[in-house]
PDB file of N, CA and C in Angstrom:
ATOM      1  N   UNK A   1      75.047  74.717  69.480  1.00  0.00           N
ATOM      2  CA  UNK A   1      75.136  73.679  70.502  1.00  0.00           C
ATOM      3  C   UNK A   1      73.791  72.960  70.602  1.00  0.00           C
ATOM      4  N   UNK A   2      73.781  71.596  70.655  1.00  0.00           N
ATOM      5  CA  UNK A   2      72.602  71.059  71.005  1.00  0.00           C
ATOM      6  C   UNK A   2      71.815  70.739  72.439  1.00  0.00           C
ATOM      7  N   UNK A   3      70.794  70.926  72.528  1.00  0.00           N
ATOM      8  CA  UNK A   3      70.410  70.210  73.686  1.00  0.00           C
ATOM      9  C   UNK A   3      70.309  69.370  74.064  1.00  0.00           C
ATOM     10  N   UNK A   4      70.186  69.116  75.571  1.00  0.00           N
ATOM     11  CA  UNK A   4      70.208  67.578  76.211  1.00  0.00           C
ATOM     12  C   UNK A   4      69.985  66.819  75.404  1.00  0.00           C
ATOM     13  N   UNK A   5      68.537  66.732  75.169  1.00  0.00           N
ATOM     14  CA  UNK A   5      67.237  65.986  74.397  1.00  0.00           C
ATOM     15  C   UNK A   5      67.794  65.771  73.408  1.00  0.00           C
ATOM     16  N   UNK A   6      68.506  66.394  72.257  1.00  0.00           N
ATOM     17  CA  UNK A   6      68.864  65.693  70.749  1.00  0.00           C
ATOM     18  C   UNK A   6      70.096  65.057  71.208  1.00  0.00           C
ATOM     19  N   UNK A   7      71.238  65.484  72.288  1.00  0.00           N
ATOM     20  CA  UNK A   7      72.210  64.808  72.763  1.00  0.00           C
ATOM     21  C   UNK A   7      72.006  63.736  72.894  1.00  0.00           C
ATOM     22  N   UNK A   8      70.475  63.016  73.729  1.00  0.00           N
ATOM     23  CA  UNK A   8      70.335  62.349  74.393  1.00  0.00           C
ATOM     24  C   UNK A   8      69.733  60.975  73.217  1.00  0.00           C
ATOM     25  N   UNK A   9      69.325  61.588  72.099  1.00  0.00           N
ATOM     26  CA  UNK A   9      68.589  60.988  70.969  1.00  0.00           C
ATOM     27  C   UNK A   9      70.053  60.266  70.450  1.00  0.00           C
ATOM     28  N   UNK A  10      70.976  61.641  69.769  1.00  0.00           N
ATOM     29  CA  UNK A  10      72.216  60.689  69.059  1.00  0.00           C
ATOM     30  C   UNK A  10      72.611  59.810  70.199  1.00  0.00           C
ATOM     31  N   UNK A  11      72.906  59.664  70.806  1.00  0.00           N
ATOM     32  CA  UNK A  11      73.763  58.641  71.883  1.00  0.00           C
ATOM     33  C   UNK A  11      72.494  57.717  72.068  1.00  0.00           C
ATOM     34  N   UNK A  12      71.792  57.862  72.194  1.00  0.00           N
ATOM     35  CA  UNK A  12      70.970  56.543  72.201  1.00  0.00           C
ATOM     36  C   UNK A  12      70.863  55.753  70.783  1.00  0.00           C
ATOM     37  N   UNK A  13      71.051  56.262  69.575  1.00  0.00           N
ATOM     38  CA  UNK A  13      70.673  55.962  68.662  1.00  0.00           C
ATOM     39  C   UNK A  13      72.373  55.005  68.118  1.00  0.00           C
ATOM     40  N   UNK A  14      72.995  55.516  68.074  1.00  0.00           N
ATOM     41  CA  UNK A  14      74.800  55.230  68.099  1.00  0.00           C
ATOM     42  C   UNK A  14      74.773  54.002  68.940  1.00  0.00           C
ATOM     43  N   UNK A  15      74.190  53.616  70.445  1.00  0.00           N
ATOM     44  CA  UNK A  15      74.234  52.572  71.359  1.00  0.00           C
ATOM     45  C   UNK A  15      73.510  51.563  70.321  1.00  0.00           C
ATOM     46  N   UNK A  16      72.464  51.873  70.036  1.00  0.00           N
ATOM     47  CA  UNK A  16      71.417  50.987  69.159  1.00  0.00           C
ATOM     48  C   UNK A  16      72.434  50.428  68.074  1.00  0.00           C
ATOM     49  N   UNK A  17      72.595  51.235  67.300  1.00  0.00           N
ATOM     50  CA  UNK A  17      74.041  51.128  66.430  1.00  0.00           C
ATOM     51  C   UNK A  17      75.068  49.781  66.512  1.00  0.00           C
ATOM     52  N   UNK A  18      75.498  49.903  67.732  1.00  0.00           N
ATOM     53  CA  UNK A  18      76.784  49.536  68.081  1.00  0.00           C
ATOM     54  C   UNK A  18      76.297  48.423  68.304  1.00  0.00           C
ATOM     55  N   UNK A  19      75.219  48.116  69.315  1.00  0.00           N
ATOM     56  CA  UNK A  19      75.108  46.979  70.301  1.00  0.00           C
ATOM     57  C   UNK A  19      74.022  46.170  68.942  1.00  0.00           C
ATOM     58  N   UNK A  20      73.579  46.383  68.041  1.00  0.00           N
ATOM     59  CA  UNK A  20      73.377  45.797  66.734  1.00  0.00           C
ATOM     60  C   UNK A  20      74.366  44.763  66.175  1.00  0.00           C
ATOM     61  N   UNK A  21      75.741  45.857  65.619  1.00  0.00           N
ATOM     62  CA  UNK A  21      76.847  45.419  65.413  1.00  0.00           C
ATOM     63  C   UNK A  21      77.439  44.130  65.974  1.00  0.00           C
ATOM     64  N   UNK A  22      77.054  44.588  67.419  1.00  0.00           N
ATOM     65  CA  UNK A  22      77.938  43.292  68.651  1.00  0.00           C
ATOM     66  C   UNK A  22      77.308  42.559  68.161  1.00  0.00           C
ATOM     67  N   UNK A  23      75.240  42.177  68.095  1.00  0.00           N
ATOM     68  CA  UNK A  23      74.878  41.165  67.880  1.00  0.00           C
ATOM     69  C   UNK A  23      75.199  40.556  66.760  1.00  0.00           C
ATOM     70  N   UNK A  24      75.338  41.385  65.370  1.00  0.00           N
ATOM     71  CA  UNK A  24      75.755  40.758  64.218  1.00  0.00           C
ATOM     72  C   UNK A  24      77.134  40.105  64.387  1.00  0.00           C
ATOM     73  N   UNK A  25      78.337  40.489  65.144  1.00  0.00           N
ATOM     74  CA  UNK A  25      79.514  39.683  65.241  1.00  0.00           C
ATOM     75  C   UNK A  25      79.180  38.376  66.019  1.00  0.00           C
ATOM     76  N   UNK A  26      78.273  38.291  67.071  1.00  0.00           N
ATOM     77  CA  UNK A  26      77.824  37.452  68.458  1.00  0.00           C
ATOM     78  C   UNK A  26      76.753  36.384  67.553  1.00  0.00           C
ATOM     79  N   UNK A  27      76.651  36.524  66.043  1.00  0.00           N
ATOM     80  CA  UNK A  27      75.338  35.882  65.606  1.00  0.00           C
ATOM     81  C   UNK A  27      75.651  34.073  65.024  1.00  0.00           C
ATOM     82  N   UNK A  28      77.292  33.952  64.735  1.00  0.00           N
ATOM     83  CA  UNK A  28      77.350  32.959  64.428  1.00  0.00           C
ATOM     84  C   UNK A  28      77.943  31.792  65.226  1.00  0.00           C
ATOM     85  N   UNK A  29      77.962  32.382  66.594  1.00  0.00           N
ATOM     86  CA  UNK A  29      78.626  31.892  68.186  1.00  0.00           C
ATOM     87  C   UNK A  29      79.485  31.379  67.734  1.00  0.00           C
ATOM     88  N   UNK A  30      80.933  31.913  66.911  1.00  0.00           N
ATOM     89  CA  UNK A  30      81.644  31.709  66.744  1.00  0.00           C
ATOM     90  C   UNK A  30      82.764  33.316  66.683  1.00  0.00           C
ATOM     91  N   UNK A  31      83.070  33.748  67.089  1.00  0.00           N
ATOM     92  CA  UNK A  31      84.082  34.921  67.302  1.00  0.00           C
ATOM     93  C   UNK A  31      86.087  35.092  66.935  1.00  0.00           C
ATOM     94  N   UNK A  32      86.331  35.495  65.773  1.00  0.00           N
ATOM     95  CA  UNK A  32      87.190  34.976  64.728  1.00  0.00           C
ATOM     96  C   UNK A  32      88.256  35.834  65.568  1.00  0.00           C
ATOM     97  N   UNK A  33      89.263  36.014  64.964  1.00  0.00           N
ATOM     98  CA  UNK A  33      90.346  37.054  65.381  1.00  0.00           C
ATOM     99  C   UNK A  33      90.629  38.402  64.775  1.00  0.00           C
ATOM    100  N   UNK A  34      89.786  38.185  63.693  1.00  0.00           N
ATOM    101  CA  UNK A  34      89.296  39.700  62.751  1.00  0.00           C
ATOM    102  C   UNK A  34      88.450  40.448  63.415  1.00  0.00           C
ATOM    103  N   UNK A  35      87.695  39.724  64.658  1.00  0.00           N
ATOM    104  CA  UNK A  35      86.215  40.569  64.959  1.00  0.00           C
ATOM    105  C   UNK A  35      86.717  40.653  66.479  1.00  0.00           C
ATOM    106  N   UNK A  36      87.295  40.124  67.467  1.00  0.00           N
ATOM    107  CA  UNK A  36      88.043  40.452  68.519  1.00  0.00           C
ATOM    108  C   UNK A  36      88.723  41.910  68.866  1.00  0.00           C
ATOM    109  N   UNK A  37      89.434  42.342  67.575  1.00  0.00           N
ATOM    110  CA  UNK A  37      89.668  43.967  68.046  1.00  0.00           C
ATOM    111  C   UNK A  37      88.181  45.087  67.966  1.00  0.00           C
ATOM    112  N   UNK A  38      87.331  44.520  66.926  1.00  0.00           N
ATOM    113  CA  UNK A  38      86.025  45.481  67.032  1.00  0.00           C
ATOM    114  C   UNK A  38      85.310  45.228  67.904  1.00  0.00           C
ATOM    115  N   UNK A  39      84.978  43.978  68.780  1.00  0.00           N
ATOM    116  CA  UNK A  39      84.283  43.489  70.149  1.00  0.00           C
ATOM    117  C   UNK A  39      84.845  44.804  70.788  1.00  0.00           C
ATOM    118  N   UNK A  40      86.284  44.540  71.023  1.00  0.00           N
ATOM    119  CA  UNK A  40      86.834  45.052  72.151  1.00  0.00           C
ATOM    120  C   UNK A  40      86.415  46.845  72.122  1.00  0.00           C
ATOM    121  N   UNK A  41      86.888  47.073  70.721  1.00  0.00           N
ATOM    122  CA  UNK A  41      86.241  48.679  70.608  1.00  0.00           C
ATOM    123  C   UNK A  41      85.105  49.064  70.872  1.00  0.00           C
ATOM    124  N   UNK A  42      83.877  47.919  70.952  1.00  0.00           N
ATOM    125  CA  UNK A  42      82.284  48.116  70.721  1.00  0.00           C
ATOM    126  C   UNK A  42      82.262  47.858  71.890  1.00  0.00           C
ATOM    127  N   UNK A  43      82.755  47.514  72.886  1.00  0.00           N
ATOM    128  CA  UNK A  43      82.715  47.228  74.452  1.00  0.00           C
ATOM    129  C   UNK A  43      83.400  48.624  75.230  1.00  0.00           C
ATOM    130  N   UNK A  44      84.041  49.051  74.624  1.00  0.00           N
ATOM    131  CA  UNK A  44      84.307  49.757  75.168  1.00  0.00           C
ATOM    132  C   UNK A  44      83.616  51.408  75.099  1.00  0.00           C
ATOM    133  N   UNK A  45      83.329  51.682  73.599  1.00  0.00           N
ATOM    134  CA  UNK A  45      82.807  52.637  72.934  1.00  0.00           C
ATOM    135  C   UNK A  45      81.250  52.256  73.894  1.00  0.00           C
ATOM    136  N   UNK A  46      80.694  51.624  73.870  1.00  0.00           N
ATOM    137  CA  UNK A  46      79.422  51.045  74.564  1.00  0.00           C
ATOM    138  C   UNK A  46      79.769  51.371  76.359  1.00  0.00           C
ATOM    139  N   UNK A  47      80.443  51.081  77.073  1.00  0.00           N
ATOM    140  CA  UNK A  47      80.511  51.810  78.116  1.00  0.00           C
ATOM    141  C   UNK A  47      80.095  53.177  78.531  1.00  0.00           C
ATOM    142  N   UNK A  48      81.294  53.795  77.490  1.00  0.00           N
ATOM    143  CA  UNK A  48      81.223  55.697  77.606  1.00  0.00           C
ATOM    144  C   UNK A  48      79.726  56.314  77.797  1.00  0.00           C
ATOM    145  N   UNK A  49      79.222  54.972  75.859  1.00  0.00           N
ATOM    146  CA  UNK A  49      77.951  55.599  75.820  1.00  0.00           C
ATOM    147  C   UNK A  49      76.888  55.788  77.040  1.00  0.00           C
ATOM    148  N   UNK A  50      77.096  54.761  77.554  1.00  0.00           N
ATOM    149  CA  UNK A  50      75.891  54.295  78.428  1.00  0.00           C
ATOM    150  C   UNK A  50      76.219  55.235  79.547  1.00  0.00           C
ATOM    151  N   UNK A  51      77.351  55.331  79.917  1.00  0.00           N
ATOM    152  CA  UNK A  51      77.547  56.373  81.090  1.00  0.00           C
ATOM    153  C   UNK A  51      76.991  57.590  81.133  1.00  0.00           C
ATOM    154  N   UNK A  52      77.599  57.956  79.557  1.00  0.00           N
ATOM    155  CA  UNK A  52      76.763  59.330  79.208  1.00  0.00           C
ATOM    156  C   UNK A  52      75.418  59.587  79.002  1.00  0.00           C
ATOM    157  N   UNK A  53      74.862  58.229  78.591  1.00  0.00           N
ATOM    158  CA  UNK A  53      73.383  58.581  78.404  1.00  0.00           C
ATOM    159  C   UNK A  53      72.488  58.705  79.831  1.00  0.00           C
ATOM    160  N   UNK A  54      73.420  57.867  80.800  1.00  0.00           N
ATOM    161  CA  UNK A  54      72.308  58.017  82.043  1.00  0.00           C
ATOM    162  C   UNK A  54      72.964  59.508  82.828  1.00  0.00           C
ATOM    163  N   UNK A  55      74.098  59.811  82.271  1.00  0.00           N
ATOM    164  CA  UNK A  55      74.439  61.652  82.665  1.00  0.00           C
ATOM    165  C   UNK A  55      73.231  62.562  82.059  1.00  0.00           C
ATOM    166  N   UNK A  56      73.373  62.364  80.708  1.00  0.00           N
ATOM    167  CA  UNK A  56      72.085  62.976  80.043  1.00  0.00           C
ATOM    168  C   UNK A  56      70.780  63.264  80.523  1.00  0.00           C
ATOM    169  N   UNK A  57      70.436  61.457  80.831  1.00  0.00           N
ATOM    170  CA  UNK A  57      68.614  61.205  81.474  1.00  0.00           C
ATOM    171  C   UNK A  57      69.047  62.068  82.795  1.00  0.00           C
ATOM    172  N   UNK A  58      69.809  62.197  83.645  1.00  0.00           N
ATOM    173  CA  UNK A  58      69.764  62.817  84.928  1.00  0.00           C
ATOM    174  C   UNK A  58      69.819  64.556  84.749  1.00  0.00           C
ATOM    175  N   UNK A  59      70.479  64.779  83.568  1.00  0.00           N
ATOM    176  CA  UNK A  59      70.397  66.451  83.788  1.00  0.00           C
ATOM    177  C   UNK A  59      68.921  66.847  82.965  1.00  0.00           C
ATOM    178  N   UNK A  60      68.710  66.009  82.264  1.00  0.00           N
ATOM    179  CA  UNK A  60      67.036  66.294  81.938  1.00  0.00           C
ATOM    180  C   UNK A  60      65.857  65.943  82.817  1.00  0.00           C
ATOM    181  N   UNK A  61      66.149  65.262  83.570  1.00  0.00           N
ATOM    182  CA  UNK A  61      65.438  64.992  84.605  1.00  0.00           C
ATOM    183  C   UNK A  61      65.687  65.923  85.682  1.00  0.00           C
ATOM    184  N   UNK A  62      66.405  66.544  85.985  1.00  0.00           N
ATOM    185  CA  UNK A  62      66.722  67.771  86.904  1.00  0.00           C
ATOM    186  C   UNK A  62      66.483  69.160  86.825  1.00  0.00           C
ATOM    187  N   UNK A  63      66.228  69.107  84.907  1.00  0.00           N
ATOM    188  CA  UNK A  63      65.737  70.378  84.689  1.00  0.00           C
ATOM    189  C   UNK A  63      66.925  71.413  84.094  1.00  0.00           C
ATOM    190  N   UNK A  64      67.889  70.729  83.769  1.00  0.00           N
ATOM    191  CA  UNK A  64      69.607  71.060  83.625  1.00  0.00           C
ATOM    192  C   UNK A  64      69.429  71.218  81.928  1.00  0.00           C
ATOM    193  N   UNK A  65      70.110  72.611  81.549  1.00  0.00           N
ATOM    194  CA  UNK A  65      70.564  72.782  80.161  1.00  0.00           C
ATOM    195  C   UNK A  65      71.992  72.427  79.723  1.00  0.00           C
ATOM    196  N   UNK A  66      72.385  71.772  80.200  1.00  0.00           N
ATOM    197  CA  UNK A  66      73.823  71.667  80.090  1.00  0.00           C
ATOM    198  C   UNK A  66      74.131  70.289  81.403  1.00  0.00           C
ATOM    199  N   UNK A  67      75.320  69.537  80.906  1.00  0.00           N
ATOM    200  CA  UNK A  67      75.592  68.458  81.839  1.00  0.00           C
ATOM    201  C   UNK A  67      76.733  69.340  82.868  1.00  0.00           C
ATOM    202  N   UNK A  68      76.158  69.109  83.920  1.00  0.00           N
ATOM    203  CA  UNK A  68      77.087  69.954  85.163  1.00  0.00           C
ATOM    204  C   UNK A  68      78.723  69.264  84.859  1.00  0.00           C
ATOM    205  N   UNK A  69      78.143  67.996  85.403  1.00  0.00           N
ATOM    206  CA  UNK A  69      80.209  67.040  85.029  1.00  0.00           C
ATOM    207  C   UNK A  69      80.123  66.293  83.990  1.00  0.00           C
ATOM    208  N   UNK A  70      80.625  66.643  82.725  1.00  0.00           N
ATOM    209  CA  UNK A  70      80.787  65.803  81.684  1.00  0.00           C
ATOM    210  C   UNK A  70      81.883  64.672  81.996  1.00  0.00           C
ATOM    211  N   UNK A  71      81.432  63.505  81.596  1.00  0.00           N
ATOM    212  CA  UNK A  71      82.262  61.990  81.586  1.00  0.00           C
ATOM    213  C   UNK A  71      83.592  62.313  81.320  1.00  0.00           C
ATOM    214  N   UNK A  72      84.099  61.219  81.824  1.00  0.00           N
ATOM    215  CA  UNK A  72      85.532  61.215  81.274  1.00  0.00           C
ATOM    216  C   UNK A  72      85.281  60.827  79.882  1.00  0.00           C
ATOM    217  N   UNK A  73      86.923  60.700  79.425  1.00  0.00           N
ATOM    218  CA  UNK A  73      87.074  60.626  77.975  1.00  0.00           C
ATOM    219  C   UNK A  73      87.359  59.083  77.769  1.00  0.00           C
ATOM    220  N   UNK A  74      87.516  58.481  78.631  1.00  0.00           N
ATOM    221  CA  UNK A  74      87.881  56.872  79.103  1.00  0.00           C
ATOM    222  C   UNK A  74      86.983  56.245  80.655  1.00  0.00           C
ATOM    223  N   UNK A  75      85.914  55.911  80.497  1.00  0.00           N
ATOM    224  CA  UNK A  75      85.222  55.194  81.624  1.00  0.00           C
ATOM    225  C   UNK A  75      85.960  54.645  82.585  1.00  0.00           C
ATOM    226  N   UNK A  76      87.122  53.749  82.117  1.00  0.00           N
ATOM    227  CA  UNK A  76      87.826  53.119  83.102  1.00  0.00           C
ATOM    228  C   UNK A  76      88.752  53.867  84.294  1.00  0.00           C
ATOM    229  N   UNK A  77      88.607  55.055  83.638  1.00  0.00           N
ATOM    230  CA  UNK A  77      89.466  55.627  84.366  1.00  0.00           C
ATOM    231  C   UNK A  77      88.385  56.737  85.870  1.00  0.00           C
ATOM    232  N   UNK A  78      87.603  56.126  85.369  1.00  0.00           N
ATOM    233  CA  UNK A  78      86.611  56.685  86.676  1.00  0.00           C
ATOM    234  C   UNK A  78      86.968  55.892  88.000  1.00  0.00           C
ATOM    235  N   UNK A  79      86.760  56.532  89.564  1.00  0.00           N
ATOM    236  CA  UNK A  79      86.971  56.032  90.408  1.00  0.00           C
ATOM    237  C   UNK A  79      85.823  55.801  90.981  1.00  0.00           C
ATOM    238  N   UNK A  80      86.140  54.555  91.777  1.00  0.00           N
ATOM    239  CA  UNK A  80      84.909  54.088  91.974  1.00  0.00           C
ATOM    240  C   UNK A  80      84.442  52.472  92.215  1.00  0.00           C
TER     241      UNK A  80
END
């Protein structure tokens, strides 16, 4: 099992990743109908991440080996 800290490395590194990606689709301000279903996946996949990464920064910042409430498996479905 890994710790926070390398948890906290891949998921930051995957966001970097992704939100790259977005810019390379976002680069010719023109947005086709081929690249509309991967927006939508990279928007969404980009949510989770971000949720999870500031779960992460908070249980390392608390001193936590383990995330007390792991995220949902779908952001949207958080209340709130």
């Amino acid at each position: 099992m890994s710790t926070l800290k390398t948890q906290l490395v891949e998921v930051s590194a995957t966001i970097e990743r992704l939100e790259q990606e977005q810019q390379q689709i976002y680069a010719d301000s023109q947005v086709d109908d081929r690249e509309h279903p991967r927006l939508a996946e990279i928007t969404h996949e980009l949510a989770h991440l971000w949720d999870l990464k500031r779960r992460l920064e908070a249980a390392i910042g608390a001193g936590l080996t383990q995330l007390p409430v792991p995220p949902p498996e779908h952001p949207e479905d958080e209340v709130g």
